[in-house]
N, C-alpha and C. Protein backbone atom coordinates (compact mmCIF):
# COMPACT_ATOMS: atom_id res chain seq x y z
N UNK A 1 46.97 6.94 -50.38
CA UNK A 1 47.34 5.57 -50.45
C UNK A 1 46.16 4.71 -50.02
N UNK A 2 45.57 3.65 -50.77
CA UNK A 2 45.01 3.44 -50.67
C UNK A 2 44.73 2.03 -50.40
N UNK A 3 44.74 1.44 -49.40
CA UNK A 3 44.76 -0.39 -48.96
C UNK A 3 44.03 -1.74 -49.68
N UNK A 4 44.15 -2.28 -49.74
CA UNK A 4 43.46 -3.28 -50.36
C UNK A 4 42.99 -4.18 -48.94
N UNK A 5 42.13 -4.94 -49.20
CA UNK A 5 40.61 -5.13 -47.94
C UNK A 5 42.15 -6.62 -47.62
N UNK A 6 42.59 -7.29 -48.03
CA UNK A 6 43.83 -8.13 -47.47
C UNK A 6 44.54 -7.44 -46.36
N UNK A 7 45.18 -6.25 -46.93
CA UNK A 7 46.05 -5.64 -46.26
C UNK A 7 45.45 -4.95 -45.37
N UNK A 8 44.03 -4.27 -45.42
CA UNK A 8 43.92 -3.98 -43.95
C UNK A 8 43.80 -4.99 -42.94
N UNK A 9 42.62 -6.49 -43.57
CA UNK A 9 42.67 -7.52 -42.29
C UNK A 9 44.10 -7.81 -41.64
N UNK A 10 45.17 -7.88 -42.63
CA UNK A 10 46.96 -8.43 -42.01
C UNK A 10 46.84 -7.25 -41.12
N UNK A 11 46.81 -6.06 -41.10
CA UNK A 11 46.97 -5.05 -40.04
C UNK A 11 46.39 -4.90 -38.85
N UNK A 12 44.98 -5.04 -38.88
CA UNK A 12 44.13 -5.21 -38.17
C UNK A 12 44.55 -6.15 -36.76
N UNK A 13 45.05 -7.57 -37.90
CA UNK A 13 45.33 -8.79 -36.92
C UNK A 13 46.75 -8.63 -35.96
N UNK A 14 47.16 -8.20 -36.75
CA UNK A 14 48.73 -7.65 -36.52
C UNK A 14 48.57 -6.82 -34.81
N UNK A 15 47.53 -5.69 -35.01
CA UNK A 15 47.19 -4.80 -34.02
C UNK A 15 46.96 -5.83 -32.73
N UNK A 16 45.81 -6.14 -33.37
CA UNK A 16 45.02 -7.22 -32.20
C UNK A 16 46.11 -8.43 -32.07
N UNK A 17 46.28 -9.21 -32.43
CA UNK A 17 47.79 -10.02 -31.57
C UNK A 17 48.90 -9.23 -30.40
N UNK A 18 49.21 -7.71 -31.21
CA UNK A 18 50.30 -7.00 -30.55
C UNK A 18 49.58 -7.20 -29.00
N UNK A 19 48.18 -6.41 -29.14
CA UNK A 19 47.57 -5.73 -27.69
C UNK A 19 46.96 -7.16 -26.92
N UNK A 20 47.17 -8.12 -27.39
CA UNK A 20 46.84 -9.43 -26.09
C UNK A 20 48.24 -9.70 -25.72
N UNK A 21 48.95 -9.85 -27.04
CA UNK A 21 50.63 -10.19 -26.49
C UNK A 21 50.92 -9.18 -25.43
N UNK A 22 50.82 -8.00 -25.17
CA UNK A 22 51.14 -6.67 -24.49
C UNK A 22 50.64 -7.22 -22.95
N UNK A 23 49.19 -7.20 -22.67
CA UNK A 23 48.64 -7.61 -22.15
C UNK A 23 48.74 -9.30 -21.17
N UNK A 24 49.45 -10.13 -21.90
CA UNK A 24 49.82 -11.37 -21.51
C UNK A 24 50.39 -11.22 -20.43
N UNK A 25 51.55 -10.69 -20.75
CA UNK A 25 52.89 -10.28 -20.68
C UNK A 25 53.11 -9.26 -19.71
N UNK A 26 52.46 -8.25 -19.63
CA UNK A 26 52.58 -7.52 -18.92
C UNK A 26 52.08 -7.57 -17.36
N UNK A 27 53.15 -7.12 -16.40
CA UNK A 27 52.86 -7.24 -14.74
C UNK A 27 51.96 -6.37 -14.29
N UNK A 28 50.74 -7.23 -12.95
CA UNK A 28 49.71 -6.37 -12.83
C UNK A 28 50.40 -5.12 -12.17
N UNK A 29 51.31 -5.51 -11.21
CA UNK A 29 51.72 -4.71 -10.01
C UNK A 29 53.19 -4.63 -9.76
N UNK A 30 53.99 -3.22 -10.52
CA UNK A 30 55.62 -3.35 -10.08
C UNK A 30 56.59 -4.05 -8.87
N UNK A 31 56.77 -4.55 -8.63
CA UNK A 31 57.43 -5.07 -7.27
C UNK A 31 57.83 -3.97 -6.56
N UNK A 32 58.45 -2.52 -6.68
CA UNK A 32 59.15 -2.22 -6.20
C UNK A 32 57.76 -0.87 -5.26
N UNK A 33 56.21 -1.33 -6.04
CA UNK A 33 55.52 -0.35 -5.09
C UNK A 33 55.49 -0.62 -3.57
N UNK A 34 55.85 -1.80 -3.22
CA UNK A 34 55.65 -2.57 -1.55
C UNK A 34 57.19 -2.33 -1.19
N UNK A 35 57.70 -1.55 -0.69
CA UNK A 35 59.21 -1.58 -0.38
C UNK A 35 59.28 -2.04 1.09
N UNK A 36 58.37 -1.70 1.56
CA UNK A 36 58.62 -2.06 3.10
C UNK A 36 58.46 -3.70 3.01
N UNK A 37 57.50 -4.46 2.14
CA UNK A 37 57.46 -6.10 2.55
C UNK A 37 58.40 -6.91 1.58
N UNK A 38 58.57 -7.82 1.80
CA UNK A 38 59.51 -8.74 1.29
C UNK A 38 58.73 -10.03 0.25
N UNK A 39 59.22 -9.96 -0.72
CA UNK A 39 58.67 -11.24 -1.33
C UNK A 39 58.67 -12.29 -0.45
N UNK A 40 57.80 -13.50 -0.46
CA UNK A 40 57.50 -14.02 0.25
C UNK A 40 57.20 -15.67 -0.85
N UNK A 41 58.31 -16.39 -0.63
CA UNK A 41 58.03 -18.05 -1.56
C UNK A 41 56.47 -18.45 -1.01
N UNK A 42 55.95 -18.98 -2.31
CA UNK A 42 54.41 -19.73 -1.37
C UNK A 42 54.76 -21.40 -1.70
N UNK A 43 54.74 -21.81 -0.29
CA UNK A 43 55.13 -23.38 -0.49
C UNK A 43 54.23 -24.58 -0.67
N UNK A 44 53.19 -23.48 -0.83
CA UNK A 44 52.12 -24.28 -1.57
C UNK A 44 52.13 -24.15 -3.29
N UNK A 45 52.93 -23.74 -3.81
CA UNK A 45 53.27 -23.82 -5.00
C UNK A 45 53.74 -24.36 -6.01
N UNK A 46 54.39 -25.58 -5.79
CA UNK A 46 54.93 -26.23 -6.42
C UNK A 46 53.63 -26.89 -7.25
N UNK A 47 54.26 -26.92 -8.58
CA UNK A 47 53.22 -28.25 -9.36
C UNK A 47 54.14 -29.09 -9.70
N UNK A 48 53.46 -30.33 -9.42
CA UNK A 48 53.92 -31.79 -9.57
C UNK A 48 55.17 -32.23 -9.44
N UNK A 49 55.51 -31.27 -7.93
CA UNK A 49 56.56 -31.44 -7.08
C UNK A 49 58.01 -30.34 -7.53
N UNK A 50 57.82 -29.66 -8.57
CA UNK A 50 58.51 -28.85 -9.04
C UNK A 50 58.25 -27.39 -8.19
N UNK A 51 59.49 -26.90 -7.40
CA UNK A 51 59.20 -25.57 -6.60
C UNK A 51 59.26 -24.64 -8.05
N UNK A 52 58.60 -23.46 -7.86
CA UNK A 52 58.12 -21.81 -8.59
C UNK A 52 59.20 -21.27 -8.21
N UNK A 53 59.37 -20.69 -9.18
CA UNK A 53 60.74 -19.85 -9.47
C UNK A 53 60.24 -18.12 -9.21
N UNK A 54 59.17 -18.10 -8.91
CA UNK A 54 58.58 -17.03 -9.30
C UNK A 54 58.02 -16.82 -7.77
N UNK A 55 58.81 -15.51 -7.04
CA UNK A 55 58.60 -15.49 -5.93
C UNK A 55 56.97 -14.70 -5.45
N UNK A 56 56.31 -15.11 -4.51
CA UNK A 56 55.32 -14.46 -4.35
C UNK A 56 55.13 -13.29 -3.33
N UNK A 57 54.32 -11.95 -3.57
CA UNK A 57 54.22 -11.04 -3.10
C UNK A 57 53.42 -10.75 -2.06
N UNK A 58 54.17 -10.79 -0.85
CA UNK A 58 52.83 -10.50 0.34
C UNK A 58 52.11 -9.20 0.43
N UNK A 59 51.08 -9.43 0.06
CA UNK A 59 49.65 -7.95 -0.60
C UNK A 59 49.05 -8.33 0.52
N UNK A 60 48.93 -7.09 1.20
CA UNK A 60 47.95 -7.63 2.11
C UNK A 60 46.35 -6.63 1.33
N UNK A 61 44.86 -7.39 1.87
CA UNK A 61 43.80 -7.45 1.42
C UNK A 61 43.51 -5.87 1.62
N UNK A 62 42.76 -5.20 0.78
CA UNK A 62 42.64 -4.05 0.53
C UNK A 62 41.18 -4.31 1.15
N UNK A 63 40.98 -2.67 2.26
CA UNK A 63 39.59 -2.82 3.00
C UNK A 63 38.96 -1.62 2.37
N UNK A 64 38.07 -1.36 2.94
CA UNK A 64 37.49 0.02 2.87
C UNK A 64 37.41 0.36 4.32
N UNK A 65 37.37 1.26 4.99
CA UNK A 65 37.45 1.64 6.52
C UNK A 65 36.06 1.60 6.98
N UNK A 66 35.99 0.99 7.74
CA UNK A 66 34.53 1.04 8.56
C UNK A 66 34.49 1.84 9.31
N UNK A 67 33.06 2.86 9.07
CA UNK A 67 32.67 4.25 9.89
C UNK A 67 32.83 3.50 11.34
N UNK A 68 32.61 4.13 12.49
CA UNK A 68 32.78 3.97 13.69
C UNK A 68 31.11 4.15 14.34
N UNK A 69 30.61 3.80 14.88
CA UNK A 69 28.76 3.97 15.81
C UNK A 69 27.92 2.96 14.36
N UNK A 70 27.96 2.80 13.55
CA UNK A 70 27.42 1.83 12.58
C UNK A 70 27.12 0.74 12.35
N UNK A 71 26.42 0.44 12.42
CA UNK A 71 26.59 -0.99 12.86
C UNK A 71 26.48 -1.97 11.57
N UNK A 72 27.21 -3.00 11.31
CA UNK A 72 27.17 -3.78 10.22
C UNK A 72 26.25 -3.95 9.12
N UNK A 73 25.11 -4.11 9.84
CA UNK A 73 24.43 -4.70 8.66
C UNK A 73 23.74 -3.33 8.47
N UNK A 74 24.26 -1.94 8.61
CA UNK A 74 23.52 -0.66 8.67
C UNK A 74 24.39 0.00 7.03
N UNK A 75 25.59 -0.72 6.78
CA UNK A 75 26.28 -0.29 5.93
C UNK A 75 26.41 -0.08 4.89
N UNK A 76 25.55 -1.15 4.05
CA UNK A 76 25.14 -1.21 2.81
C UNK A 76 23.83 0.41 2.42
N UNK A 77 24.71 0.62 1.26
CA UNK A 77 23.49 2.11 1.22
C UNK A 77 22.29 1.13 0.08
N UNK A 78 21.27 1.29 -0.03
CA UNK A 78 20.42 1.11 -1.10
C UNK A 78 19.89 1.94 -1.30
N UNK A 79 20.51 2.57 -3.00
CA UNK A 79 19.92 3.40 -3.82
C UNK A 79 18.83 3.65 -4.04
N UNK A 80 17.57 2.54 -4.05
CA UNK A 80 16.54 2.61 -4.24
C UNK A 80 15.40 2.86 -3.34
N UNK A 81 16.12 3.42 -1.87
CA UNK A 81 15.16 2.92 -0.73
C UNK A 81 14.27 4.24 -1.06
N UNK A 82 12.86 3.90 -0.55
CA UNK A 82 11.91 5.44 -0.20
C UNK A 82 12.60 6.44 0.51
N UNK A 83 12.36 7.50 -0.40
CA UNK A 83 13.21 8.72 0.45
C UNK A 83 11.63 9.46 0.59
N UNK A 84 11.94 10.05 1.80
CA UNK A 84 10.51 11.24 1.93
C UNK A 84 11.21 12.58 2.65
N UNK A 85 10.49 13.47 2.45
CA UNK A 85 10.51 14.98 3.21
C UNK A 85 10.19 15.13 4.07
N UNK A 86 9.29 14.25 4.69
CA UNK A 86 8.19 14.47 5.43
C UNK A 86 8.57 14.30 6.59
N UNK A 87 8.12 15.44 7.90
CA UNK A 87 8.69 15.67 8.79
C UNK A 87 7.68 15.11 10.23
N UNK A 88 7.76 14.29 10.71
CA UNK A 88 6.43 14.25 11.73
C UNK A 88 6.63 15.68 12.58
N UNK A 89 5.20 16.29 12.71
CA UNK A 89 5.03 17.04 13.63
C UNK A 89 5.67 16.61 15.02
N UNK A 90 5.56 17.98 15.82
CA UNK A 90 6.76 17.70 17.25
C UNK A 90 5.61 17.39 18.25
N UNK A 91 5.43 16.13 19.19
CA UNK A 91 4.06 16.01 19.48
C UNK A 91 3.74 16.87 20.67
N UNK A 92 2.27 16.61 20.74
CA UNK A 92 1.81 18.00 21.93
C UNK A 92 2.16 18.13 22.85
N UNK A 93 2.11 19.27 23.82
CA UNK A 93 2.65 19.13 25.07
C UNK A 93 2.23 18.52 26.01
N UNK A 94 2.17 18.46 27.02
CA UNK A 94 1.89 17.68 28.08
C UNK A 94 0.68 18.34 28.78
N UNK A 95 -0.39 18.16 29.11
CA UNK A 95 -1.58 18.78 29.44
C UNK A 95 -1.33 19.63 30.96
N UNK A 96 -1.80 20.35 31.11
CA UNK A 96 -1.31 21.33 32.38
C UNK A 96 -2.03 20.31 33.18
N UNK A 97 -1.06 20.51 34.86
CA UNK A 97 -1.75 19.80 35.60
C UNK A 97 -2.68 20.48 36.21
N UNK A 98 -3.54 19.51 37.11
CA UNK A 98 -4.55 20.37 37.53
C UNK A 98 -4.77 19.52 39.17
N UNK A 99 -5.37 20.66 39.73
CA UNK A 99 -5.50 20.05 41.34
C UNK A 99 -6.45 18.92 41.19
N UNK A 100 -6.39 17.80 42.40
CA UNK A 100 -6.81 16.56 42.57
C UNK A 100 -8.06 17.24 43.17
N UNK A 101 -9.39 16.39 42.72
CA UNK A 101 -10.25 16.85 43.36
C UNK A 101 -10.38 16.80 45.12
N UNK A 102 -11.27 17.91 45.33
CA UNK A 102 -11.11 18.11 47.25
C UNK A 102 -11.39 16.81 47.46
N UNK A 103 -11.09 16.32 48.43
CA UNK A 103 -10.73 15.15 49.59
C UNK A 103 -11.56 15.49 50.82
N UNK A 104 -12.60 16.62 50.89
CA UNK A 104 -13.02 17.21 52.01
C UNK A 104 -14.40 16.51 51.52
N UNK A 105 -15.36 15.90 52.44
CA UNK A 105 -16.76 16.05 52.83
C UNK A 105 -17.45 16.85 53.65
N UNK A 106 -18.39 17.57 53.37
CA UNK A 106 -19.02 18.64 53.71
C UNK A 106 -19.69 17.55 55.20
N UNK A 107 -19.77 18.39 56.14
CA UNK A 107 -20.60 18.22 57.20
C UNK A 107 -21.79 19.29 58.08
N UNK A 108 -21.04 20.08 58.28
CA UNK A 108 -22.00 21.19 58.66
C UNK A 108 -21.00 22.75 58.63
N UNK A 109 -22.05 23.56 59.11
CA UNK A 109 -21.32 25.06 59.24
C UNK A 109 -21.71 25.78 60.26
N UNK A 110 -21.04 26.46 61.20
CA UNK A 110 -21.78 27.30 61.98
C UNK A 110 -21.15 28.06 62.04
N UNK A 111 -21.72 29.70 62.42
CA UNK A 111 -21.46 31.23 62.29
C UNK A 111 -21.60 31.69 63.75
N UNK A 112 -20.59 31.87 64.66
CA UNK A 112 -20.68 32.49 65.96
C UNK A 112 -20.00 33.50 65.80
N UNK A 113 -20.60 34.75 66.29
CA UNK A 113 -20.12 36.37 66.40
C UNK A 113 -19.46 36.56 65.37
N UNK A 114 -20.18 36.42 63.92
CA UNK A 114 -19.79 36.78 62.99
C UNK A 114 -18.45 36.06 61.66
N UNK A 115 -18.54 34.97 62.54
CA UNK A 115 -17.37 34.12 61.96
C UNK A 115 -18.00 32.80 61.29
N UNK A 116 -17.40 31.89 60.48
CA UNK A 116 -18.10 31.07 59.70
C UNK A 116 -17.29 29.77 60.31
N UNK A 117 -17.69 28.97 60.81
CA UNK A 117 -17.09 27.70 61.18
C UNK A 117 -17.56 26.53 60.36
N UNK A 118 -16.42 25.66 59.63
CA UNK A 118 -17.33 24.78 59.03
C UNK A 118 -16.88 23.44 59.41
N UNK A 119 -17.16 22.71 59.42
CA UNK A 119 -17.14 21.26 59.47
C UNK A 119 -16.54 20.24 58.30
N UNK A 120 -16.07 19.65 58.57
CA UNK A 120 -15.52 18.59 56.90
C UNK A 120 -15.21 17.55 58.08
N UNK A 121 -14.90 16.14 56.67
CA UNK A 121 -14.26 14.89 57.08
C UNK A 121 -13.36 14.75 55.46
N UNK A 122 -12.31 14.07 56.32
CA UNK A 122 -11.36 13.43 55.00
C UNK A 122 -11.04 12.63 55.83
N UNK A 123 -10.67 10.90 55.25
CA UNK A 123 -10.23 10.20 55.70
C UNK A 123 -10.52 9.59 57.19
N UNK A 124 -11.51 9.92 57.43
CA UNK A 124 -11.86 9.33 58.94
C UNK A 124 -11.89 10.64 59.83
N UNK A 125 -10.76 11.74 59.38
CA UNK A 125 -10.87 12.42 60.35
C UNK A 125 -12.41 14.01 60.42
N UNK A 126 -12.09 14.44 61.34
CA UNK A 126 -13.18 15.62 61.41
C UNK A 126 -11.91 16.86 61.38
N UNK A 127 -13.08 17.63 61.01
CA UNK A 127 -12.12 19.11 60.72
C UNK A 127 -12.96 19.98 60.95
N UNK A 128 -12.50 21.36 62.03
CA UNK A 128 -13.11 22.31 61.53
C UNK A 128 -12.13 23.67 61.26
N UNK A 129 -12.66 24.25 60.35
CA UNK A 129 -11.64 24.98 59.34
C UNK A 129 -12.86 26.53 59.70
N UNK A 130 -12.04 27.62 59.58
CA UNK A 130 -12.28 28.99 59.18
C UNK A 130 -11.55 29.40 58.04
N UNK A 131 -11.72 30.81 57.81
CA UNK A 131 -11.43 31.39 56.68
C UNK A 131 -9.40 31.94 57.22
N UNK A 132 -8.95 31.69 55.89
CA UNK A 132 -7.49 31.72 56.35
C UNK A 132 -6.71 30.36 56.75
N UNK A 133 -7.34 29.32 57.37
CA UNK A 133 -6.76 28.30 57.54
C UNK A 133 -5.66 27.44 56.65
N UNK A 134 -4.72 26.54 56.80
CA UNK A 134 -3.95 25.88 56.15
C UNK A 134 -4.22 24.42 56.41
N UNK A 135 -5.16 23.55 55.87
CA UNK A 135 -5.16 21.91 56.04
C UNK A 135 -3.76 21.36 55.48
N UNK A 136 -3.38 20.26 55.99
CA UNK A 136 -2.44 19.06 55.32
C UNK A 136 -1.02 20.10 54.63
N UNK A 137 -0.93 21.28 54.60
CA UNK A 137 -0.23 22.17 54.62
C UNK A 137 -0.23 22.59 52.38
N UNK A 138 -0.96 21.73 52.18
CA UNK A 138 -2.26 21.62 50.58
C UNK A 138 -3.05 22.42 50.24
N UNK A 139 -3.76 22.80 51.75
CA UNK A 139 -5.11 23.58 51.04
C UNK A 139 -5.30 24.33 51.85
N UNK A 140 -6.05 25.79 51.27
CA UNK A 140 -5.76 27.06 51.98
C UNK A 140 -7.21 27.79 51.96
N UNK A 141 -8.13 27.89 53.06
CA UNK A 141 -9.14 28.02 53.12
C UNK A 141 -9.32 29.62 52.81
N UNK A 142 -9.77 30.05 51.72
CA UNK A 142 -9.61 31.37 50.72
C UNK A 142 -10.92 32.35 51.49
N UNK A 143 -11.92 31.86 51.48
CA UNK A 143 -13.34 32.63 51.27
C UNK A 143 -14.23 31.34 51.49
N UNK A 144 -15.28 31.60 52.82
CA UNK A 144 -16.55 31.40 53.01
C UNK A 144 -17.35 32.12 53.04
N UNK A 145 -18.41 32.09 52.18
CA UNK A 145 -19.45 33.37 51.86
C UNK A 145 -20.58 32.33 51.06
N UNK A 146 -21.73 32.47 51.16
CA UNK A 146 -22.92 32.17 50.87
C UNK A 146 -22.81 30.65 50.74
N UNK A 147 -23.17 29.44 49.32
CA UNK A 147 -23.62 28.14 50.18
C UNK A 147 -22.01 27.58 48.97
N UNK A 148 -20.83 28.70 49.22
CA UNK A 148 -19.64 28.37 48.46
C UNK A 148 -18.56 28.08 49.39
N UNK A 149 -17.70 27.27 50.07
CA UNK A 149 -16.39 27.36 50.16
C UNK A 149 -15.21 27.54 49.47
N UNK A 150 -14.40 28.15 49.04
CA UNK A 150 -13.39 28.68 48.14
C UNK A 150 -12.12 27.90 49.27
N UNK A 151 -11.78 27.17 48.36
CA UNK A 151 -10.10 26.20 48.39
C UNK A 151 -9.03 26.15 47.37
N UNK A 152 -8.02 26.75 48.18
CA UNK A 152 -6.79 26.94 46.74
C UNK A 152 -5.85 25.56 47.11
N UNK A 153 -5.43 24.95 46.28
CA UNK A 153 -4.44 23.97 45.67
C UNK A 153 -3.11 24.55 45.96
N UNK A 154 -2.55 24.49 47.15
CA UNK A 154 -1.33 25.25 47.14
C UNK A 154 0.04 25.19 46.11
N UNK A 155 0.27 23.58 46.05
CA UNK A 155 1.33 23.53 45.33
C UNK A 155 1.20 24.28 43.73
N UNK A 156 -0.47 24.14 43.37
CA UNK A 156 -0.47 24.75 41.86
C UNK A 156 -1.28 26.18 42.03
N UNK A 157 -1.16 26.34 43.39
CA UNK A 157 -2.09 27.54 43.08
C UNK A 157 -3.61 27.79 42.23
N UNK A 158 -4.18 26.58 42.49
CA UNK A 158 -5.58 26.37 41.63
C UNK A 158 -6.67 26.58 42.67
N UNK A 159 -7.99 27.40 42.41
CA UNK A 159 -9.05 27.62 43.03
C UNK A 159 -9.94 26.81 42.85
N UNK A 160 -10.58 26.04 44.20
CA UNK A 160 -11.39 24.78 43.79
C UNK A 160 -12.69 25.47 44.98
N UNK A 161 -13.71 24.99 44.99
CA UNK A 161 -14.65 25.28 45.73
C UNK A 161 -15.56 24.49 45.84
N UNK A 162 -16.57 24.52 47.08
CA UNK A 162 -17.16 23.22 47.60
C UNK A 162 -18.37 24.11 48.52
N UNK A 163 -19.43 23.02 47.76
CA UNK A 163 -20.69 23.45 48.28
C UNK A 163 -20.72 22.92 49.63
N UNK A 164 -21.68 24.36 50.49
CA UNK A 164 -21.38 24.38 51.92
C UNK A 164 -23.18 24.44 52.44
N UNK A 165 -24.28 24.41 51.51
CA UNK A 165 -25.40 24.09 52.04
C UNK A 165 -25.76 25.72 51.26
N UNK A 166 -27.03 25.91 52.37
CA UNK A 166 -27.70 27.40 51.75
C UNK A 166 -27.12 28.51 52.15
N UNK A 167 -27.12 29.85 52.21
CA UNK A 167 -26.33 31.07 51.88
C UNK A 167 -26.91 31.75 53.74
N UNK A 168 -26.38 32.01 54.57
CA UNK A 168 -27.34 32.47 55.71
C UNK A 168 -26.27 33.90 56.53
């Protein structure tokens, strides 16, 4: 069967009238999906003093849920932002500590019956120290032997040493 170019436009139009009429006409939203709320008159409705017959539906505003720790203006995603792989290295460690340099000034040394006595100043005061001694409860007099004093760093356990003149 075969149409003539009239009879398809009458059909055509026919179609297209039906599907706006359909469309006019038709309700966005059943009444009966909100059962828990009540139609609700809007009394701002009237035109030109004539009340609406046509009761209105209290909808309340549809949200999307806001994540929780986010903060507002963090929310918007943009598709386009620079994405990278790139990982910063984890930064270096912290440099080992190391003992404060000695605090001792050399003064003199003397050796009676075989023993090494030496002399220092820190801070105003005078000191005399042998081998074995404990200063400031810091420093631990290790080894006197030739023109070397040997001093350990107690808290780090570090060997520091301090010239003591010529070797005798």
């Amino acid at each position: 069967m075969k149409l003539k170019p009239r009879q398809r436009w009458l059909i055509l139009g026919f179609l297209l009238m039906t599907t706006l009429l359909a469309g006019y006409f038709a309700e966005d939203e059943p009444e009966n999906v909100h059962k828990k709320q009540r139609p609700v008159r809007a009394a701002s409705s009237s035109v030109a003093g004539k009340p609406s017959n046509q009761p209105a539906l209290a909808v309340p505003a549809l949200q999307a849920p806001v994540p929780q720790g986010i903060p507002p203006d963090r929310l918007e995603i943009d598709p386009f932002r620079n994405k990278s792989w790139y990982v910063a290295p984890p930064p270096p460690p912290p440099p080992k500590p190391k003992a404060p340099p000695l605090p001792f000034q050399y003064l003199g040394k003397v050796v009676e019956e075989g023993r090494a006595k030496v002399f220092l100043a820190r801070q105003g005061q005078h000191l005399i120290v042998h081998e074995g001694d404990v200063v400031d409860d810091n420093y631990t007099v290790l080894q006197i032997a030739g023109g070397q004093m040997v001093i350990e760093y107690r808290p780090l356990q570090e060997k520091q040493s301090l010239a003591i003149g010529s070797a005798q």
